[in-house]
Protein backbone atom coordinates (compact mmCIF):
# COMPACT_ATOMS: atom_id res chain seq x y z
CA UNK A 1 0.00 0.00 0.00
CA UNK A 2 2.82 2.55 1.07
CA UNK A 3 4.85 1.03 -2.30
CA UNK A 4 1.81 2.34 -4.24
CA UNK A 5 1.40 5.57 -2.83
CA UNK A 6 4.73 6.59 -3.38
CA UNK A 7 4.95 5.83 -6.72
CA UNK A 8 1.85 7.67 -7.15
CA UNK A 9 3.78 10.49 -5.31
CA UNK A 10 6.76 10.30 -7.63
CA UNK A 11 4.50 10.40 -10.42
CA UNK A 12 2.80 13.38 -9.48
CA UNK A 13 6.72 14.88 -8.55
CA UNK A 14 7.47 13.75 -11.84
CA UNK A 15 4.86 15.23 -13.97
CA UNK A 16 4.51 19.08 -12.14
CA UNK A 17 7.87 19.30 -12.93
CA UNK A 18 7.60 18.41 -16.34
CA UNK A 19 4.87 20.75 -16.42
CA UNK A 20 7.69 23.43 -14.65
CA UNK A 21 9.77 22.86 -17.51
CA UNK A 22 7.02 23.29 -19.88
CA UNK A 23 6.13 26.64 -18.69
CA UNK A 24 9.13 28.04 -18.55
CA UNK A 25 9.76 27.46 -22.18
CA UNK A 26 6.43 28.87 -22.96
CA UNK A 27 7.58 31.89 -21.06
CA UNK A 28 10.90 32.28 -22.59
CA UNK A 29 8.88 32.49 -26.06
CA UNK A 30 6.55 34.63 -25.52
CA UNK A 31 9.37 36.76 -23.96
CA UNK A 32 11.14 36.71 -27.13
CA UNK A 33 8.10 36.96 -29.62
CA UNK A 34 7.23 40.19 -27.91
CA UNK A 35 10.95 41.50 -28.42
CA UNK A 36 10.22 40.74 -31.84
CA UNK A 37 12.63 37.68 -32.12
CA UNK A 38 11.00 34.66 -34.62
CA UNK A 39 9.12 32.23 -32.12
CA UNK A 40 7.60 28.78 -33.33
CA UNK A 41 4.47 28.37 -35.22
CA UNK A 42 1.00 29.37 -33.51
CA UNK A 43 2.63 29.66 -29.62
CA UNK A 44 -0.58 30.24 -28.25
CA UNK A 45 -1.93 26.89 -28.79
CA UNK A 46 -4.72 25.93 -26.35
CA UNK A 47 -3.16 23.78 -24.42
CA UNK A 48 -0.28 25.33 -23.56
CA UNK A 49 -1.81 28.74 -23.18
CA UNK A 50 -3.83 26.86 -20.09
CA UNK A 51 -0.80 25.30 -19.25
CA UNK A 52 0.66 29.01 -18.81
CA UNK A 53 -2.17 30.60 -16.73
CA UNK A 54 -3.60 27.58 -14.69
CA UNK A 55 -1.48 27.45 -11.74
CA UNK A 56 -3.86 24.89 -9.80
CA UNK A 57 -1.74 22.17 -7.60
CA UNK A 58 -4.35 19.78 -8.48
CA UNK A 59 -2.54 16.63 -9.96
CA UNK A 60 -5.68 15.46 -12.15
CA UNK A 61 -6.07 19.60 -13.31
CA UNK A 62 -1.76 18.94 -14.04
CA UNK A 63 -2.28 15.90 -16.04
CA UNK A 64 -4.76 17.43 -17.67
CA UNK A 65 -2.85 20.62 -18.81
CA UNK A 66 0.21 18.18 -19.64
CA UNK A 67 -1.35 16.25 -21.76
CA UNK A 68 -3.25 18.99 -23.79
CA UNK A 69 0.61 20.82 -23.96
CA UNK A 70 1.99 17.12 -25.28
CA UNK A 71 -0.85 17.09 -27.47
CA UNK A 72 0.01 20.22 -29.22
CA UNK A 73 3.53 19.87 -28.94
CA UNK A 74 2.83 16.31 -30.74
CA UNK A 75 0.89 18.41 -33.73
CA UNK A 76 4.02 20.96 -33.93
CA UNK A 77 6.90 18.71 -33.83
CA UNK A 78 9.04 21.91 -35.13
CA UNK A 79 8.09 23.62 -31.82
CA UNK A 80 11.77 25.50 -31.06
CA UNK A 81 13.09 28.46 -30.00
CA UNK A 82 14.68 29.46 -33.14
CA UNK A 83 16.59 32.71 -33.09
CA UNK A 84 16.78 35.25 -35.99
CA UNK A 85 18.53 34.22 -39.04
CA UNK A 86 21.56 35.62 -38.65
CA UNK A 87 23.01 37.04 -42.06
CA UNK A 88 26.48 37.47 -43.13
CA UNK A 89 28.37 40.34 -41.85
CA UNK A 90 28.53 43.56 -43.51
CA UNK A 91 31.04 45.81 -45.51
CA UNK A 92 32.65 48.64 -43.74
CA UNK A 93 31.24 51.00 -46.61
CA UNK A 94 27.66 49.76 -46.37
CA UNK A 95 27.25 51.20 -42.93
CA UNK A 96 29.23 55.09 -44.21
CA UNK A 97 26.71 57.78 -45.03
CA UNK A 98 26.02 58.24 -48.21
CA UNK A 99 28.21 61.45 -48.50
CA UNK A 100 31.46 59.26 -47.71
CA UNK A 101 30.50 56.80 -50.75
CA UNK A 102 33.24 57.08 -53.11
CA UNK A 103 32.52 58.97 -56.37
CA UNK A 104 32.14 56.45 -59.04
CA UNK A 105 35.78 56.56 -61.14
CA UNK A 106 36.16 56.87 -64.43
CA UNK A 107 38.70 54.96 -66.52
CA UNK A 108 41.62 56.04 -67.81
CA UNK A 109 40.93 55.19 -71.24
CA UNK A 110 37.55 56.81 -70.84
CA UNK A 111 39.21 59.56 -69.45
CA UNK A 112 41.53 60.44 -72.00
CA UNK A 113 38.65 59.78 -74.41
CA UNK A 114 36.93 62.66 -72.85
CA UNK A 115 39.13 65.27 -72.62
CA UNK A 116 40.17 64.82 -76.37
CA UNK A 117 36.36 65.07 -77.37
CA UNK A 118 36.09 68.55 -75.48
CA UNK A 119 39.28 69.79 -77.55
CA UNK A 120 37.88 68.71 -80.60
CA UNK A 121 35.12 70.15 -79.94
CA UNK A 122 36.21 73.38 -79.05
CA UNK A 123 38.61 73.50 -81.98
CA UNK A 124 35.20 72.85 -84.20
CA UNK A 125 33.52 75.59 -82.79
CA UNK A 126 36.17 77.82 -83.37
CA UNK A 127 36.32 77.20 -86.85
CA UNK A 128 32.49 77.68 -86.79
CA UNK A 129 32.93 80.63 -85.25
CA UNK A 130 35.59 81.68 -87.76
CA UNK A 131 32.79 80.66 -90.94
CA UNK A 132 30.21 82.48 -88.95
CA UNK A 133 28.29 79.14 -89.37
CA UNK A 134 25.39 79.90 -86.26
CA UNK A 135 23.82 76.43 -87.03
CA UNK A 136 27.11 74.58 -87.06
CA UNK A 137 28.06 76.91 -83.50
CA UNK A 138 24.74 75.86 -81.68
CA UNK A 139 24.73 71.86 -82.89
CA UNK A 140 28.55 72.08 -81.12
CA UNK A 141 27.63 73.93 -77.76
CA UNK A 142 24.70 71.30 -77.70
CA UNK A 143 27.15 68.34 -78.38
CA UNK A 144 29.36 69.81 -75.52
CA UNK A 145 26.55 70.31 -72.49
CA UNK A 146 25.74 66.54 -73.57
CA UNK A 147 28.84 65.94 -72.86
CA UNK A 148 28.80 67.09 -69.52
CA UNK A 149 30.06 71.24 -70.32
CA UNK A 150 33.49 72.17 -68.77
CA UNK A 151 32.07 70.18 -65.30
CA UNK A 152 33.05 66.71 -66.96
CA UNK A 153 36.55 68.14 -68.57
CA UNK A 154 37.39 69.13 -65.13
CA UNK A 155 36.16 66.06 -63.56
CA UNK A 156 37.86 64.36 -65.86
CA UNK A 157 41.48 66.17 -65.01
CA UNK A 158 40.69 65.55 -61.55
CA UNK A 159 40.45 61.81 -62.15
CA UNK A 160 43.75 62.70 -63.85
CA UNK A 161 45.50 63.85 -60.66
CA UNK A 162 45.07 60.97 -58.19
CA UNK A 163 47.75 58.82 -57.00
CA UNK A 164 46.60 55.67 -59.10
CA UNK A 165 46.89 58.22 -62.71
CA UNK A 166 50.23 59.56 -61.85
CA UNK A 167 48.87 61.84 -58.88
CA UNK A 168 49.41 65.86 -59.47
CA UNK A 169 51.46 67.21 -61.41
CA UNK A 170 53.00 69.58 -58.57
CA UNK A 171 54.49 66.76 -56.86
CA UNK A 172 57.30 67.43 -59.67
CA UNK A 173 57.60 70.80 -58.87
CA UNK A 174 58.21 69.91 -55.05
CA UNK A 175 61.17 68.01 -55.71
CA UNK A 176 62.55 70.41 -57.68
CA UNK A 177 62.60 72.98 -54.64
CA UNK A 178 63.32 70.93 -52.23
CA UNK A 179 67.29 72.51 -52.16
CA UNK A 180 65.58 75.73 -51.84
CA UNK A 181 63.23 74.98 -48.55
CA UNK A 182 66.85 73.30 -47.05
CA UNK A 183 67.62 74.66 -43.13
CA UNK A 184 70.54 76.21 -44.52
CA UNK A 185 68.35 78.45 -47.14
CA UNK A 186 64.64 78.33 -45.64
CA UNK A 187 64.94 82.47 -44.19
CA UNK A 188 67.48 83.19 -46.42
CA UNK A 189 64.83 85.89 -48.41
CA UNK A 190 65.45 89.40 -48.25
CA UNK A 191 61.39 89.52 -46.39
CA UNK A 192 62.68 87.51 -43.01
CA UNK A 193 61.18 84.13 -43.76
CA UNK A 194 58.31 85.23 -46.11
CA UNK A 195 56.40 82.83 -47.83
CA UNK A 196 56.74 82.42 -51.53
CA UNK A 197 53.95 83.81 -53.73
CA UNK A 198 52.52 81.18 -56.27
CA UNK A 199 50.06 82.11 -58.35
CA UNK A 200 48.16 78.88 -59.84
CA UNK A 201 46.17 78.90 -62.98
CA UNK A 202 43.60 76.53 -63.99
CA UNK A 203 43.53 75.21 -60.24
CA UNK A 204 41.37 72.47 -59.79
CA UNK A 205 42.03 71.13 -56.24
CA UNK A 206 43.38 72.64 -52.93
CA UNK A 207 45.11 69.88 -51.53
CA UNK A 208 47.42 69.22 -54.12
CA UNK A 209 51.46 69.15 -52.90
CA UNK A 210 52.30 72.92 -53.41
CA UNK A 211 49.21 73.22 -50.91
CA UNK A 212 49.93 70.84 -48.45
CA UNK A 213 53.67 71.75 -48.02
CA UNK A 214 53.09 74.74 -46.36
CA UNK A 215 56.06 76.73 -48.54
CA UNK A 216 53.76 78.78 -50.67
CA UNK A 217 50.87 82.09 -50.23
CA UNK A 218 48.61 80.39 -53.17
CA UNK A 219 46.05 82.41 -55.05
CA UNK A 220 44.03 80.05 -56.91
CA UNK A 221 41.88 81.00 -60.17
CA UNK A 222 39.99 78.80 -62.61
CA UNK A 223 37.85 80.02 -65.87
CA UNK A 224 35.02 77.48 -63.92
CA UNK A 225 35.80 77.56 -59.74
CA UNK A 226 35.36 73.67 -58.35
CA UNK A 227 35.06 75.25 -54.86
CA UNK A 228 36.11 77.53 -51.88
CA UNK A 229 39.78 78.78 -52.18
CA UNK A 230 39.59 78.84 -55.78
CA UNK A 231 38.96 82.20 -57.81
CA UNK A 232 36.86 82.21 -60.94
CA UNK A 233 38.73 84.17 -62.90
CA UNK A 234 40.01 83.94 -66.73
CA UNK A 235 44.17 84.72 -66.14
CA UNK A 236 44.15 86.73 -69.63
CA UNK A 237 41.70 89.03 -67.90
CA UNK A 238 43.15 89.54 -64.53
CA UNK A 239 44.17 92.75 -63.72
CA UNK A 240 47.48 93.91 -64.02
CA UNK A 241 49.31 94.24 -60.66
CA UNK A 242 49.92 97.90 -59.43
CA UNK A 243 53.33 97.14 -57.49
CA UNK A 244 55.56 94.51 -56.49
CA UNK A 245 53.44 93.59 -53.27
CA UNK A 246 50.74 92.06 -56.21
CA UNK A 247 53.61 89.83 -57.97
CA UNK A 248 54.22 86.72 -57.26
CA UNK A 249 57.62 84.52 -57.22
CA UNK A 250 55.82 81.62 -59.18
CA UNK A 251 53.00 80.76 -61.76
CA UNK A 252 52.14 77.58 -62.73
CA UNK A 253 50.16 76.92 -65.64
CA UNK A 254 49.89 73.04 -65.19
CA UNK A 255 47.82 71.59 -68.71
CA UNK A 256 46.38 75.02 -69.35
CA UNK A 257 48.29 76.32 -72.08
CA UNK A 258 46.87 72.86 -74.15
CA UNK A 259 43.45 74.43 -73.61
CA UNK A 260 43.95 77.53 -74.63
CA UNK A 261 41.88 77.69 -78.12
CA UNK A 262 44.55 79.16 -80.45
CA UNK A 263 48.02 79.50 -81.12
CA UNK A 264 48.39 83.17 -81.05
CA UNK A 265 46.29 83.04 -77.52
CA UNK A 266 49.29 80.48 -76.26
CA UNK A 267 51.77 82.98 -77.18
CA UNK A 268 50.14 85.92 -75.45
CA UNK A 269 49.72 83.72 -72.49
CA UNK A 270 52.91 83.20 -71.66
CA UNK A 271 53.94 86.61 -72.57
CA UNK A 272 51.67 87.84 -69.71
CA UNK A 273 53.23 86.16 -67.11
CA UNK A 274 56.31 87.87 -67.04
CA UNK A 275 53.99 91.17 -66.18
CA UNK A 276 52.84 89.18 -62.95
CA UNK A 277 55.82 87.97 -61.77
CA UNK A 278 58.79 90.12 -59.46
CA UNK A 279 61.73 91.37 -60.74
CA UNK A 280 64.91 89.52 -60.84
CA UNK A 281 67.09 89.69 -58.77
CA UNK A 282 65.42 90.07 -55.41
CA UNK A 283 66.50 86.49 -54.46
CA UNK A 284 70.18 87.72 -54.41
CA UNK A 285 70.89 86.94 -50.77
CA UNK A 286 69.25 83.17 -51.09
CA UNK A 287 71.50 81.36 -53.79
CA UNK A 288 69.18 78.29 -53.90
CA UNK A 289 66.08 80.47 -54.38
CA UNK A 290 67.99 82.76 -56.87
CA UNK A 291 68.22 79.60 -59.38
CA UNK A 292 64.91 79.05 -59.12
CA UNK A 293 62.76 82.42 -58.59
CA UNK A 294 61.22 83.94 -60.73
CA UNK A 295 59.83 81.40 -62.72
CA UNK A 296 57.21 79.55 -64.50
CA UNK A 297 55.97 75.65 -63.78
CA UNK A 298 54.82 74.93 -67.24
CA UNK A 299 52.76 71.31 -68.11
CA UNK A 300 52.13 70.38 -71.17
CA UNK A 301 50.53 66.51 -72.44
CA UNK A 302 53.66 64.83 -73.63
CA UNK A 303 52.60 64.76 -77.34
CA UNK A 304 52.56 68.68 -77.50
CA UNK A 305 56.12 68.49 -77.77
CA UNK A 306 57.35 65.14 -78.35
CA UNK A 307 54.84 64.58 -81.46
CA UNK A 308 53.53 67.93 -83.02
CA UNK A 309 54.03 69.15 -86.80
CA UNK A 310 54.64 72.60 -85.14
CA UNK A 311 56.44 72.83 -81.87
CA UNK A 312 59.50 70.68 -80.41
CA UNK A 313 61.21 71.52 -77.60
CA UNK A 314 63.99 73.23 -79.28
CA UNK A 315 61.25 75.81 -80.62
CA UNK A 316 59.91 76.14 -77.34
CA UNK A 317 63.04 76.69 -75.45
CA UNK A 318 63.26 79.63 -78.37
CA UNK A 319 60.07 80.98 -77.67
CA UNK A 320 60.56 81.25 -73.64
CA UNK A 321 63.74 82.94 -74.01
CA UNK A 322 62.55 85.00 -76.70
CA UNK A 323 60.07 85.98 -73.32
CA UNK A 324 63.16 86.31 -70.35
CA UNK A 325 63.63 82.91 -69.62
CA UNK A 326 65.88 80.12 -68.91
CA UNK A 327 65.19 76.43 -68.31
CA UNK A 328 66.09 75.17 -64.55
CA UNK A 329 64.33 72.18 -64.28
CA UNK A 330 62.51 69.50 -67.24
CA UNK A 331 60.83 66.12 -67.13
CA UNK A 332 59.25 64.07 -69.62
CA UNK A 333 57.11 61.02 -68.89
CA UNK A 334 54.78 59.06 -71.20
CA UNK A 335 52.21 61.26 -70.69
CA UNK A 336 53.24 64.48 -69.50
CA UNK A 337 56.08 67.14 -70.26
CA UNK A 338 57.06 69.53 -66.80
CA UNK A 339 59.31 72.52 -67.03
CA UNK A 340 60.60 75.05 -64.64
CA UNK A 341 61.41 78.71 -66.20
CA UNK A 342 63.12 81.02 -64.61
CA UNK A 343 63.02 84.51 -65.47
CA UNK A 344 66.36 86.44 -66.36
CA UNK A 345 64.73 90.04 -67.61
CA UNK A 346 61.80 91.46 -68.66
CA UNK A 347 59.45 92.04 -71.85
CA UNK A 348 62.05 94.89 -72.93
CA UNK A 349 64.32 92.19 -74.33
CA UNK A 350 61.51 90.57 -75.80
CA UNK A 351 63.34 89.24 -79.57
CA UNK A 352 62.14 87.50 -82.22
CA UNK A 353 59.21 86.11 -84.09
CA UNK A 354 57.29 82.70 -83.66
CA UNK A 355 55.13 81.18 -86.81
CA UNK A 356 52.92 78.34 -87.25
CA UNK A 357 55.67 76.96 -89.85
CA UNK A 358 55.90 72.91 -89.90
CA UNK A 359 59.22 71.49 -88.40
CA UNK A 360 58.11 67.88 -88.50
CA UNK A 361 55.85 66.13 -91.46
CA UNK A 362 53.93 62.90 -90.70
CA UNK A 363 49.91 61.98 -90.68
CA UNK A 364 49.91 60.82 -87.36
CA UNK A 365 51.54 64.32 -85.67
CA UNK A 366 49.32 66.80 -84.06
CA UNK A 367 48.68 70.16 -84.84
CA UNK A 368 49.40 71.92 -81.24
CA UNK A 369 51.21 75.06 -82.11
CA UNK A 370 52.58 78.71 -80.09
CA UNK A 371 52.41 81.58 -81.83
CA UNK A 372 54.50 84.89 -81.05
CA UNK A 373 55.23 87.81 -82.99
């Protein structure tokens, strides 16, 4: 008799704490359902709904709940806590704002493509221009806004300048001045440590290396301004300067004489820098600086001189010193030609006349030309 009883006993021990179990697995999803974590299918069943709520001691009333619970359980054999699927992790850039996306790049080949259609262009509408052909004039500008107007040729230059294109072209310059920025030379100027003026034409960034070194005062202009610190302002248009305080030691003109229209304009462009820069001379207590100030950082695309029916270097060594200077400095890549000119006097000595005459014949030259008379 006592046998039996206990084993009822145990069985009753056995089963409430089955049901314990039960419960607190019921508990633990609805927890997580309402935290919005995926529960199993249909949680509030019947049966284990009363199995949450009825707390009665009653071992029949237990039973009773149990077996409803093992009867739904029984119907939902995928009853599981099952957390969220958890996905794979994500890319650094997916979580950036949108504003630090990187701009989509354009290829080099496309690149190059570009920039030659906007000079052929150009040099179209110029000879429309020249016919007086309106038609011709408008069908051109039209061709040129589809192409993106002078926004996509600059884009396109800027694309030019970063690190994986050959980076900017000023880098070039630096290392040619290093000797001058030495200890031994750095306050050697006659203004007690000034900094040097540079005037840059056709700027289209200010964080290129002339920027960043900390060496220069930089005014900035651009025919179309890409942002603060840069001037719009067309260099054949700027005013004069009224005294030595508005001159500057340097001007670069990195790929802007190339996009000058015509070959007269070329020459009279580089005439008119020796009105903006100072005086030789000045630099006479800084040897270093002295063989390098004034001058001129001239860029030019490689084929301009290496491959042109009207200009080699020899011709344009002629036409610079026809203008005061002397060349310090030159570099030629596969791309690009770089040249430092320094100034030795002014326009008074100004000799000799500069054609469009042919020098070299072939069909596959260029017809880039400086004129100068």
């Amino acid at each position: 008799m006592l046998s039996a009883l206990g084993e009822v006993v145990d069985l009753v021990v056995d089963e409430k704490r089955k049901l314990w179990n039960l419960e607190k697995r019921l508990e633990i999803v609805c927890a997580e359902r309402k935290r919005g974590w995926c529960g199993c299918a249909k949680v509030a069943e019947p049966g284990l709904a009363s199995a949450i709520t009825d707390k009665s001691p009653s071992s029949s009333s237990n039973s009773h709940h149990l077996s409803l619970a093992k009867t739904s359980l029984k119907h939902h054999t995928n009853f599981q806590l099952m957390a969220p699927k958890k996905k794979g992790p994500k890319s650094l850039a997916a979580g950036r704002p949108p504003v630090l996306h990187r701009v989509k790049s354009i290829s080099r080949t496309a690149t190059k493509a570009l920039i030659n259609k906007h000079h052929l262009l150009h040099k179209k509408k110029r000879q429309a221009l020249a016919k007086g052909d309106k038609t011709a004039e408008a069908a051109i500008d039209a061709e040129i806004e589809a192409l993106g107007g002078i926004e996509s040729y600059q884009e396109a230059s800027l694309q030019g300048q970063r690190h994986d294109r050959g980076g900017d072209s000023s880098r070039v310059l630096m290392e040619w001045l290093e000797p001058c920025f030495s200890s031994s030379s750095q306050d050697a100027d006659s203004d007690s440590g000034r900094k040097l003026r540079m005037l840059e034409v056709g700027a289209l960034s200010t964080q290129n290396a002339c920027s960043k070194s900390g060496r220069f005062d930089i005014e900035r202009i651009d025919l179309n301004s890409q942002g603060e610190g840069i001037l719009q302002q067309d260099f054949m248009e700027r005013p004069l300067p009224r005294d030595e305080s508005e001159r500057f030691d340097i001007i670069s003109l990195s790929l802007v004489l190339n996009y000058v229209p015509e070959p007269k304009g070329r020459g009279e462009m580089l005439r008119r820098t020796v009105q903006f820069l100072r005086a030789p001379g000045r630099y006479i207590d800084s040897p270093q600086r002295a063989a390098h100030f004034p001058s001129v950082f001239l860029v030019l695309p490689a084929p301009c001189v290496t491959n042109s029916r009207y200009l080699d270097e020899e011709k344009l060594v002629a036409i610079m010193e026809s203008l005061g200077y002397v060349k310090t400095a030159s570099k030629t890549t596969q791309r690009l030609v770089y040249y430092l000119w320094r100034r030795d006097r002014g326009l008074e000595g100004t000799r000799g006349s500069f054609q469009k005459k042919e020098i070299r014949s072939g069909s596959t030259r260029n017809n880039f030309a400086v004129v100068l008379g």
